[in-house]
C-alpha atoms as a PDB file:
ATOM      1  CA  UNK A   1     195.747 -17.181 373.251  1.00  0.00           C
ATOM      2  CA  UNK A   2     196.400 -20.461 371.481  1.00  0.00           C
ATOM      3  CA  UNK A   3     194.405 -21.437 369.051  1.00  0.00           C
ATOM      4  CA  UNK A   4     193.533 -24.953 370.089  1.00  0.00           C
ATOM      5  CA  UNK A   5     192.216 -23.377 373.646  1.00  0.00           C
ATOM      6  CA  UNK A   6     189.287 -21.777 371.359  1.00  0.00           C
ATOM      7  CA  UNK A   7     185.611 -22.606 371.577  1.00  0.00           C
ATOM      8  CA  UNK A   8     184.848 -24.929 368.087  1.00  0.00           C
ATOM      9  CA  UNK A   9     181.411 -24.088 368.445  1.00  0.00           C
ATOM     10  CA  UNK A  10     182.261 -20.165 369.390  1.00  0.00           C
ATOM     11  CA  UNK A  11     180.826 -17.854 366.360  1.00  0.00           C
ATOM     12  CA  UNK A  12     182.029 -14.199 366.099  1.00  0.00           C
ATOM     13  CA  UNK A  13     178.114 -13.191 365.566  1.00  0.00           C
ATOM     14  CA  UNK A  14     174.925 -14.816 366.880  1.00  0.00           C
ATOM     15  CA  UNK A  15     174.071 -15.889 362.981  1.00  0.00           C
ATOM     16  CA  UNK A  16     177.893 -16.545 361.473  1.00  0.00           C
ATOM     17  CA  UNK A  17     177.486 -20.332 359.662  1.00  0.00           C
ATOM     18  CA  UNK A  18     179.940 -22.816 360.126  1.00  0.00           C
ATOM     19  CA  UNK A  19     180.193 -24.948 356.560  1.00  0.00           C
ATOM     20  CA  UNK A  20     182.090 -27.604 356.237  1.00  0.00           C
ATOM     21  CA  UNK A  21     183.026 -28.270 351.873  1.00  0.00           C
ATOM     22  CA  UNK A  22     184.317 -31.782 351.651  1.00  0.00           C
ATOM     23  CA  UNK A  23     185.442 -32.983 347.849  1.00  0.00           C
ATOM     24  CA  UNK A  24     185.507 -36.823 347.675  1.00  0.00           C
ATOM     25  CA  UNK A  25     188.182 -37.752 344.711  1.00  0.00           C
ATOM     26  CA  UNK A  26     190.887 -40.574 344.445  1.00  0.00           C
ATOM     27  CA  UNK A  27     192.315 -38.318 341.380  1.00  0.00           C
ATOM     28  CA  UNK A  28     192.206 -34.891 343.162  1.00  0.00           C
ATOM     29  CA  UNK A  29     193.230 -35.740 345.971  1.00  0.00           C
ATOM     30  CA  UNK A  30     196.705 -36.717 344.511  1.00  0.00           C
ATOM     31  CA  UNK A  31     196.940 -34.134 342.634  1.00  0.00           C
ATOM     32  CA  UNK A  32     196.413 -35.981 339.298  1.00  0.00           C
ATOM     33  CA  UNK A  33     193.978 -32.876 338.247  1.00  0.00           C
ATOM     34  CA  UNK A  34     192.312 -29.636 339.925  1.00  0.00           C
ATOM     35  CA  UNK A  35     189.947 -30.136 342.155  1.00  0.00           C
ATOM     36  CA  UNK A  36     186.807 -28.023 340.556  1.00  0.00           C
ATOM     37  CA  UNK A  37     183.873 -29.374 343.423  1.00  0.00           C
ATOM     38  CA  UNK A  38     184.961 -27.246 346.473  1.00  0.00           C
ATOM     39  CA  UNK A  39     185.684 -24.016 344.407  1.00  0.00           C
ATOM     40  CA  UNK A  40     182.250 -24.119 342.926  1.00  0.00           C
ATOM     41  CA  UNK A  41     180.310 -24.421 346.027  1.00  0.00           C
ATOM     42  CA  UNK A  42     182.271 -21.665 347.762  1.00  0.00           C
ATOM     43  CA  UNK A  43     181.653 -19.302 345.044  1.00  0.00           C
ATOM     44  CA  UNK A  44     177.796 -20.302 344.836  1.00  0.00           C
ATOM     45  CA  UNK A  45     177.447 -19.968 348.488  1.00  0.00           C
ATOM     46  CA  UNK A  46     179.362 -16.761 348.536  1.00  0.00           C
ATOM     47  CA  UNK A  47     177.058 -15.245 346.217  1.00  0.00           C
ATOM     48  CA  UNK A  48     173.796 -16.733 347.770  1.00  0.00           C
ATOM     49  CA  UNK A  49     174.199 -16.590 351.945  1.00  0.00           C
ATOM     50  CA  UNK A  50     174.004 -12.957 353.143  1.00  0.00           C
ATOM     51  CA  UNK A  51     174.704 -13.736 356.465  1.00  0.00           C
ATOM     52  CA  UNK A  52     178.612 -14.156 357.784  1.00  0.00           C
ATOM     53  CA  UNK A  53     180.243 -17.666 356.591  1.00  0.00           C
ATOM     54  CA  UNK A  54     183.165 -19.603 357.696  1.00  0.00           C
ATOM     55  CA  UNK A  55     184.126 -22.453 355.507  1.00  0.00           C
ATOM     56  CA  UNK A  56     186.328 -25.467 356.092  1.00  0.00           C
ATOM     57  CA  UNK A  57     187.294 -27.339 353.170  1.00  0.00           C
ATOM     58  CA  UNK A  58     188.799 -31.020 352.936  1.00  0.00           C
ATOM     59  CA  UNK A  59     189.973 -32.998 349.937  1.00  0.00           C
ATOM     60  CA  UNK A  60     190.051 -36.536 350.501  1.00  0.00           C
ATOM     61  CA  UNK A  61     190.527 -39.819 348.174  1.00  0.00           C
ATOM     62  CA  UNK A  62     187.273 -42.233 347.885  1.00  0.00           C
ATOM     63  CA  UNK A  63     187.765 -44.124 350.874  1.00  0.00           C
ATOM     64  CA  UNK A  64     184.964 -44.878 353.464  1.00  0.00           C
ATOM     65  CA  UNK A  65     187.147 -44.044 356.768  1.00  0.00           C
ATOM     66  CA  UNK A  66     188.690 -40.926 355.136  1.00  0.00           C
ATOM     67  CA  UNK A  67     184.937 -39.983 354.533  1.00  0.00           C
ATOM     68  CA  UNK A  68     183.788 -40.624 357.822  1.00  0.00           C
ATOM     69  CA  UNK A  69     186.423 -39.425 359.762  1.00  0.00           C
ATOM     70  CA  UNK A  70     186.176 -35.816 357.510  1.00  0.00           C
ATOM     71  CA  UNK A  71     182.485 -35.416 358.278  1.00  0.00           C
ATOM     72  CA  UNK A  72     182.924 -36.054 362.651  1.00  0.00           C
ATOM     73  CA  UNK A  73     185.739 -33.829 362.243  1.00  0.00           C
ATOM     74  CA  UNK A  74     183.846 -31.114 360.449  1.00  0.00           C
ATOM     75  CA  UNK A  75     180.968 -31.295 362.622  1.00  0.00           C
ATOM     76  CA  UNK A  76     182.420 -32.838 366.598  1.00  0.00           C
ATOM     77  CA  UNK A  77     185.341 -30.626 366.224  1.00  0.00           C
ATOM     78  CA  UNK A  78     185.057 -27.614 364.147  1.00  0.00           C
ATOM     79  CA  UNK A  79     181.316 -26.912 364.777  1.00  0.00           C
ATOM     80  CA  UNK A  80     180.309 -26.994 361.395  1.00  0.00           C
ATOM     81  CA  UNK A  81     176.113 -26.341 360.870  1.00  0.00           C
ATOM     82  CA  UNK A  82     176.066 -27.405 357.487  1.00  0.00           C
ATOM     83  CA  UNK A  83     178.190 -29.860 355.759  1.00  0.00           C
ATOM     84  CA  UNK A  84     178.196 -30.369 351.794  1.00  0.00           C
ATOM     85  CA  UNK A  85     180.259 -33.327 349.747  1.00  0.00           C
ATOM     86  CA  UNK A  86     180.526 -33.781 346.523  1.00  0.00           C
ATOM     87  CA  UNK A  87     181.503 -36.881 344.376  1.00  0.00           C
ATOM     88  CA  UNK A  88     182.003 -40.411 345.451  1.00  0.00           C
ATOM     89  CA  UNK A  89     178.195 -40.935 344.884  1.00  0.00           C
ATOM     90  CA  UNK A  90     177.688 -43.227 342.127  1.00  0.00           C
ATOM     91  CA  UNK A  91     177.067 -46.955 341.584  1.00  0.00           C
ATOM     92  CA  UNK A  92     180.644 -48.011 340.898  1.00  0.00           C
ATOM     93  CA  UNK A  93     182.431 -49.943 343.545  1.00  0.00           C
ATOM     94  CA  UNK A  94     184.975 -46.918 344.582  1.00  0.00           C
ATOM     95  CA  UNK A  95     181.923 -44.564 345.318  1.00  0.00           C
ATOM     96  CA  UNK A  96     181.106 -44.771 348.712  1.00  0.00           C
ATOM     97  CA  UNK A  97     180.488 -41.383 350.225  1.00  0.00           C
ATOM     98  CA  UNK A  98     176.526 -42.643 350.769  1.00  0.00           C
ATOM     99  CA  UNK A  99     177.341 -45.199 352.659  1.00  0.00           C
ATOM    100  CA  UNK A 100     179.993 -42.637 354.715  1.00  0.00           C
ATOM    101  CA  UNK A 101     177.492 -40.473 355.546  1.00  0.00           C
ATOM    102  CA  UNK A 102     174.541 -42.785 356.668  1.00  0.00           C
ATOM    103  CA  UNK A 103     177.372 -44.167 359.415  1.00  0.00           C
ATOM    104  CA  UNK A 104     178.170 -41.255 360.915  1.00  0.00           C
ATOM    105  CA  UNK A 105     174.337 -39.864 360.357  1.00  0.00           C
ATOM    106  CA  UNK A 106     171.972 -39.991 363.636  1.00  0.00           C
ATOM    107  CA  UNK A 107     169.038 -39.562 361.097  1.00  0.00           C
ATOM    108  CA  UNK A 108     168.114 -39.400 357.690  1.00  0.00           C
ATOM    109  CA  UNK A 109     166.677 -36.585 355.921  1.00  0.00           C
ATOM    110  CA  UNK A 110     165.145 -38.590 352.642  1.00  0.00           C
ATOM    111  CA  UNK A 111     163.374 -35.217 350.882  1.00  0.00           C
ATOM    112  CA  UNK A 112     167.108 -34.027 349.802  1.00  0.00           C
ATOM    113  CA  UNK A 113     167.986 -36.841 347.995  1.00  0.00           C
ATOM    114  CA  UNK A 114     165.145 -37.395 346.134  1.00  0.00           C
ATOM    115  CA  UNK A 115     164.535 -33.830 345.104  1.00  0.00           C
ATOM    116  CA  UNK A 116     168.703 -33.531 343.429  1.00  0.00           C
ATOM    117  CA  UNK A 117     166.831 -36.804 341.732  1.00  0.00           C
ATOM    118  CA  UNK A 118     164.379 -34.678 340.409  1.00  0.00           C
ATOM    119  CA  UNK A 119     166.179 -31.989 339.490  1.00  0.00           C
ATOM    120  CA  UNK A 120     168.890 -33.844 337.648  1.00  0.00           C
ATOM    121  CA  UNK A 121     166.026 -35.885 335.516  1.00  0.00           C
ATOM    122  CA  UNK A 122     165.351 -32.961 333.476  1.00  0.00           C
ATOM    123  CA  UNK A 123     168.269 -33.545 331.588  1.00  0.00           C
ATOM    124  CA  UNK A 124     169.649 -37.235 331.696  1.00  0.00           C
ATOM    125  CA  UNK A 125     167.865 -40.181 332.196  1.00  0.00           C
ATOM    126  CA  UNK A 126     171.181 -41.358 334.471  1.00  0.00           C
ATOM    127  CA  UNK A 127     170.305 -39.373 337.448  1.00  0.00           C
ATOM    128  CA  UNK A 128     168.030 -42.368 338.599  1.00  0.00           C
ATOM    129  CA  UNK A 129     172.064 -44.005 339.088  1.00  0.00           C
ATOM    130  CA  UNK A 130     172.764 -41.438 341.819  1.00  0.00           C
ATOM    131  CA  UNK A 131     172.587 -42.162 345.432  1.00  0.00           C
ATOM    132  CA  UNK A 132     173.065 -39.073 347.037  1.00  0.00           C
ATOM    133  CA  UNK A 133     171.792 -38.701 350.938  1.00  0.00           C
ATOM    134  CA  UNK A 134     171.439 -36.288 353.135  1.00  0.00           C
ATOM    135  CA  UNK A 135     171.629 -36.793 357.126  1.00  0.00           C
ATOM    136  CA  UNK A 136     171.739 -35.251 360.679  1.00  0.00           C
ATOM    137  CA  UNK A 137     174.478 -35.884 362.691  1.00  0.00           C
ATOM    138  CA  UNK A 138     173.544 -34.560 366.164  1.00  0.00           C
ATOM    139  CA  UNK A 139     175.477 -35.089 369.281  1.00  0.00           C
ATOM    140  CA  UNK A 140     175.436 -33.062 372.533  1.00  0.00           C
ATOM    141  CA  UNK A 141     174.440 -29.537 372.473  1.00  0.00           C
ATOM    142  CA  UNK A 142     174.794 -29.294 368.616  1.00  0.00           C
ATOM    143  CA  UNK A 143     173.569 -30.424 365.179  1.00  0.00           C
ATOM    144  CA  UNK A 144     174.473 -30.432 361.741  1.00  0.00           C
ATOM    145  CA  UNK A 145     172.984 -31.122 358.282  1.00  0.00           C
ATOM    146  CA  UNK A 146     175.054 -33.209 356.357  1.00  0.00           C
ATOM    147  CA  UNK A 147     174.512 -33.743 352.185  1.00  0.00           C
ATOM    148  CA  UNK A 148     175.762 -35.345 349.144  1.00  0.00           C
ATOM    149  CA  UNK A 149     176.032 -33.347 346.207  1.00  0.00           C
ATOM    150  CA  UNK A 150     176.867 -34.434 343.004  1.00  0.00           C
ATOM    151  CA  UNK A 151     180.298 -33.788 341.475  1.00  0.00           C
ATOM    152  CA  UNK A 152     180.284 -31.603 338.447  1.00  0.00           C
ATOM    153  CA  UNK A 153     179.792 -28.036 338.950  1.00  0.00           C
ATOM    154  CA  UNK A 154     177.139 -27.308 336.812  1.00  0.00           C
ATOM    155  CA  UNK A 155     174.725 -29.933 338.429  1.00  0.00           C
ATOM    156  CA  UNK A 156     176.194 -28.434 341.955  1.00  0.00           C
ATOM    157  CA  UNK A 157     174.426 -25.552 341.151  1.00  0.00           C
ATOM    158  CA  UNK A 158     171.037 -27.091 339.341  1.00  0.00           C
ATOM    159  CA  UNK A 159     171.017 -28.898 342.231  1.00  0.00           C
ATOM    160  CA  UNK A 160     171.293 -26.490 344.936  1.00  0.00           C
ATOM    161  CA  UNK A 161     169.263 -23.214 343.172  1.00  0.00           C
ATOM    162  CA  UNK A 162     166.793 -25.765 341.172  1.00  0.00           C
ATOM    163  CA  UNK A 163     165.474 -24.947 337.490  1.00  0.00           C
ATOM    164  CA  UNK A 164     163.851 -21.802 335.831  1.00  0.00           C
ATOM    165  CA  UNK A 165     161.942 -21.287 332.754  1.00  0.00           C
ATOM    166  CA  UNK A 166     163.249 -18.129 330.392  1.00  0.00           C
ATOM    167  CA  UNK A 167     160.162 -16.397 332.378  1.00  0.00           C
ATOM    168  CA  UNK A 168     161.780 -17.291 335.688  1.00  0.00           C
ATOM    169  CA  UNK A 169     158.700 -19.160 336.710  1.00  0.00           C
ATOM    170  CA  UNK A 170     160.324 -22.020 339.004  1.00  0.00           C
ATOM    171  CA  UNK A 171     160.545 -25.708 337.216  1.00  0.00           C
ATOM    172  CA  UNK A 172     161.960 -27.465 340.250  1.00  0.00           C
ATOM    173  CA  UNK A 173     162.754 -26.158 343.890  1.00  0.00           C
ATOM    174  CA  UNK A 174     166.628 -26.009 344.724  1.00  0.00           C
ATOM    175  CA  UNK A 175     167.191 -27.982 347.482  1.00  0.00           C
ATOM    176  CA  UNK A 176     168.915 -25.098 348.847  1.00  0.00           C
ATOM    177  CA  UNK A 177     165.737 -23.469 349.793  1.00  0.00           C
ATOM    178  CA  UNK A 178     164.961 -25.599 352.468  1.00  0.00           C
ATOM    179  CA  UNK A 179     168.101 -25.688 354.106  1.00  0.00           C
ATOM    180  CA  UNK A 180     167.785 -22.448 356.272  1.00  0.00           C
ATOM    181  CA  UNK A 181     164.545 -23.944 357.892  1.00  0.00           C
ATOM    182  CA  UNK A 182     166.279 -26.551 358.878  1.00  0.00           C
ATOM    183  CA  UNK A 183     169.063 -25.670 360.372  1.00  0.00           C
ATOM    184  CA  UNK A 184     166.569 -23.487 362.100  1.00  0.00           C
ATOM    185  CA  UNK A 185     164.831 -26.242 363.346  1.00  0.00           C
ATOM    186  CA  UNK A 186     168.103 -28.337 364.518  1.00  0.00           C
ATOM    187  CA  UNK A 187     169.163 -25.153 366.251  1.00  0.00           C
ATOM    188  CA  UNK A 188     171.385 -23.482 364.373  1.00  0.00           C
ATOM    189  CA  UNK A 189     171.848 -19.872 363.277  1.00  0.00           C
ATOM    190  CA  UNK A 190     169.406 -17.748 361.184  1.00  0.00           C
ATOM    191  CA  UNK A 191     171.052 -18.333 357.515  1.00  0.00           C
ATOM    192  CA  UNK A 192     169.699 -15.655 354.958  1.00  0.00           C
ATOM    193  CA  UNK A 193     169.896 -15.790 351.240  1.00  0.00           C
ATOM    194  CA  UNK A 194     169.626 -13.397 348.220  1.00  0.00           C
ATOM    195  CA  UNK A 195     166.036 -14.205 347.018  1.00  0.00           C
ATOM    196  CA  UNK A 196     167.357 -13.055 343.776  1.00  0.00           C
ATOM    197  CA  UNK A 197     169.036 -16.047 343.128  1.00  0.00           C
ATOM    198  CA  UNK A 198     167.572 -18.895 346.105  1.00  0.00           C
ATOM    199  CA  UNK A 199     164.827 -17.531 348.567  1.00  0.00           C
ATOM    200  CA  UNK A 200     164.685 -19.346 351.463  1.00  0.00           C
ATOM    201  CA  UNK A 201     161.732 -21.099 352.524  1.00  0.00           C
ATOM    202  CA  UNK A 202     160.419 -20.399 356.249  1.00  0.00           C
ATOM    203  CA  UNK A 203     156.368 -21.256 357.061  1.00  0.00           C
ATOM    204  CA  UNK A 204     154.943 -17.257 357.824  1.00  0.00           C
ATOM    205  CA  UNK A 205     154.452 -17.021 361.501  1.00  0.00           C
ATOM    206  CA  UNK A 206     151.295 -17.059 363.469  1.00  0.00           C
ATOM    207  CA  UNK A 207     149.464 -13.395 364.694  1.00  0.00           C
END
């Protein structure tokens, strides 16, 4: 059967995820170096969701219809649930993946941003410069979550597990763990994590 005959939105089990990894860079995407944003989150993901994954990835140059275009794609097309970006998200006049997302974005979802805020104060008084956003984009019989993460892989990760003290006792929630509830609550599949590492949040069920 031809490919382009298939069901976008078809999943090959009841709770397979559909993520969309888009990495937002005039420099890698034209090759001038390696690309190190997408990599990262697919091997953080890969360690943390237990439940089956299908990724799409897209690298695309810091350009406001490129970034659009990439996230309706992602989410119209290839059914993603869950959408993640990374760079373009600073105050300089070439970063404009915010402003990308709120356009295509049906409604905003404030908490995200302001918790990667959080998280990345604990270690440079910069963060406050970031404007990353985090949106649904919801058209007919489907919904995605759609964030901005920043662009260097070791915030990716503060940013998505949060922060631990050498006791493990939790300094700041990744914003991670409220992701499964959400897409939950958008109607998406059941996405479960290894609590080892992020341990998603769900409110405990009434008797």
């Amino acid at each position: 059967m031809s490919m382009k005959h298939q069901n976008p939105f078809h999943r090959n089990s009841p709770n397979e995820v559909k993520i969309g990894l888009v990495s937002i860079s005039d420099r890698a995407s034209q090759g001038v170096y390696v690309d190190e944003g997408i990599p990262s989150l697919k091997n953080w993901l890969g360690k943390v969701i237990t439940t089956p994954v299908v990724f799409h990835e897209r690298l695309i140059p810091d350009e406001t219809e490129h970034i659009s275009s990439s996230l309706i794609e992602l989410v119209d097309e290839l059914g993603c649930d869950l959408v993640l970006t990374t760079g373009g998200t600073g105050p300089s006049r070439r970063d404009v993946t915010p402003e990308a997302t709120l356009d295509v974005g049906t409604r905003e979802m404030p908490g995200f941003g302001e918790q990667m805020r959080q998280i990345s104060l604990h270690f440079v008084p910069t963060a406050i410069l970031s404007r990353q956003v985090a949106v649904l984009r919801e058209i007919e019989n489907h919904a995605a979550l759609i964030m901005n993460l920043p662009g260097q892989p070791k915030s990716i990760q503060e940013t998505l597990e949060g922060l631990k003290d050498a006791n493990g006792k939790v300094l700041a929630h990744g914003i991670f763990a409220a992701v499964p509830y959400c897409i939950d609550l958008i109607g998406g599949p059941c996405i479960e994590t290894d609590e080892a590492i992020v341990k998603a949040f769900r409110p405990k069920k009434k008797k």
